[in-house]
Protein backbone atom coordinates (compact mmCIF):
# COMPACT_ATOMS: atom_id res chain seq x y z
CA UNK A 1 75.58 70.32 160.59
CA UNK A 2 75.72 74.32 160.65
CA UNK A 3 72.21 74.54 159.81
CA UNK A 4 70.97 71.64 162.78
CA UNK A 5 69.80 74.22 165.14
CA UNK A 6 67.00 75.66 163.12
CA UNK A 7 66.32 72.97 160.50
CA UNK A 8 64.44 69.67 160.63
CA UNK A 9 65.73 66.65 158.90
CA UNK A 10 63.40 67.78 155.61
CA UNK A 11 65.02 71.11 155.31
CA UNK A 12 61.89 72.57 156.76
CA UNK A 13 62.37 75.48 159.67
CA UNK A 14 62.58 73.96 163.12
CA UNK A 15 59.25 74.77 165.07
CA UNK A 16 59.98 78.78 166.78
CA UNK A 17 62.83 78.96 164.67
CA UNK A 18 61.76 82.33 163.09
CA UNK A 19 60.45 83.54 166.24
CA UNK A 20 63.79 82.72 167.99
CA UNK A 21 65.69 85.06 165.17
CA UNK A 22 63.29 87.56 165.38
CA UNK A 23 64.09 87.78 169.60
CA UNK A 24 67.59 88.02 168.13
CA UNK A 25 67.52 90.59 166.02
CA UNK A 26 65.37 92.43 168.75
CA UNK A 27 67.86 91.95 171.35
CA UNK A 28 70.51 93.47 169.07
CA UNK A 29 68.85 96.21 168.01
CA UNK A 30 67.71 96.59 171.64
CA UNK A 31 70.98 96.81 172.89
CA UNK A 32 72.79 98.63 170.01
CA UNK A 33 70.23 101.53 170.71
CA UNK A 34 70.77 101.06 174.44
CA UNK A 35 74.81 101.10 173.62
CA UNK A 36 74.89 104.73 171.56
CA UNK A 37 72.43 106.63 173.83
CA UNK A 38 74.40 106.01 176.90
CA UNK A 39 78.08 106.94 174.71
CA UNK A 40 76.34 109.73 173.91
CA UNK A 41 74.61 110.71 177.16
CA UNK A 42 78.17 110.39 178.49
CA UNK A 43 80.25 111.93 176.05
CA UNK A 44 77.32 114.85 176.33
CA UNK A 45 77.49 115.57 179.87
CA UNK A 46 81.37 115.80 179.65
CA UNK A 47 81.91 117.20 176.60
CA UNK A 48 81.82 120.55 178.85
CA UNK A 49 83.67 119.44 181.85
CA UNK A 50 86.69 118.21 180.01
CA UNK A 51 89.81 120.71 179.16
CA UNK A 52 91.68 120.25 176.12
CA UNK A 53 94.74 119.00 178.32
CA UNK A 54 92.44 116.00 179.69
CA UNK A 55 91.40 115.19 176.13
CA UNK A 56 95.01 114.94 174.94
CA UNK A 57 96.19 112.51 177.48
CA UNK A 58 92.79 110.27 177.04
CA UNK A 59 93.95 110.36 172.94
CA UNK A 60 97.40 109.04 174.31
CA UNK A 61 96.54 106.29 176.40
CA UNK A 62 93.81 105.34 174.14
CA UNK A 63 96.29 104.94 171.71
CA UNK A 64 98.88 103.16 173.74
CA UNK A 65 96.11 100.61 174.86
CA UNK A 66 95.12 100.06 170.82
CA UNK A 67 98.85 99.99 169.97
CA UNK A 68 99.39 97.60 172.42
CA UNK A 69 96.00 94.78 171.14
CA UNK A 70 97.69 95.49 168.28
CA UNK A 71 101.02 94.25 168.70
CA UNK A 72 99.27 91.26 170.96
CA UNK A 73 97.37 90.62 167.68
CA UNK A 74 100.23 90.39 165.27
CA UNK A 75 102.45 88.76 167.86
CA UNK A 76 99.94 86.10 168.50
CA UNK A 77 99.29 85.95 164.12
CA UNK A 78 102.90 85.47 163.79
CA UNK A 79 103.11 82.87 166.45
CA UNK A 80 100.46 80.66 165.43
């Protein structure tokens, strides 16, 4: 049942099935590339425009925000 979207009954590739994962892979790699130019355009044009004070209190509530998915995570886990 996994494999019904891109294989016929004989275990044969559907019809466009390799052209539909090759659009896939394209759209991934399209959009990863997309993804790290723009984080690094941004993180580039303030690199210089941030002070050192700025940075530290990004570093804290970045890590309050992961602490906290974190303890949603395991509280969630634990509740399940």
């Amino acid at each position: 049942m996994a494999r019904a979207w891109f294989v016929n009954g004989d275990d044969r590739p559907a019809r466009g099935a390799t052209r539909d994962a090759a659009l896939v892979v394209i759209g991934v790699l399209l959009g990863s590339t997309t993804w790290w130019l723009d984080l690094t355009s941004v993180v580039g044009t303030f690199r210089t425009r941030l002070t050192l004070s700025c940075l530290e209190r990004i570093n804290v509530v970045s890590g309050v925000i992961l602490a906290a998915f974190a303890i949603v995570a395991i509280a969630t886990a634990v509740a399940a």
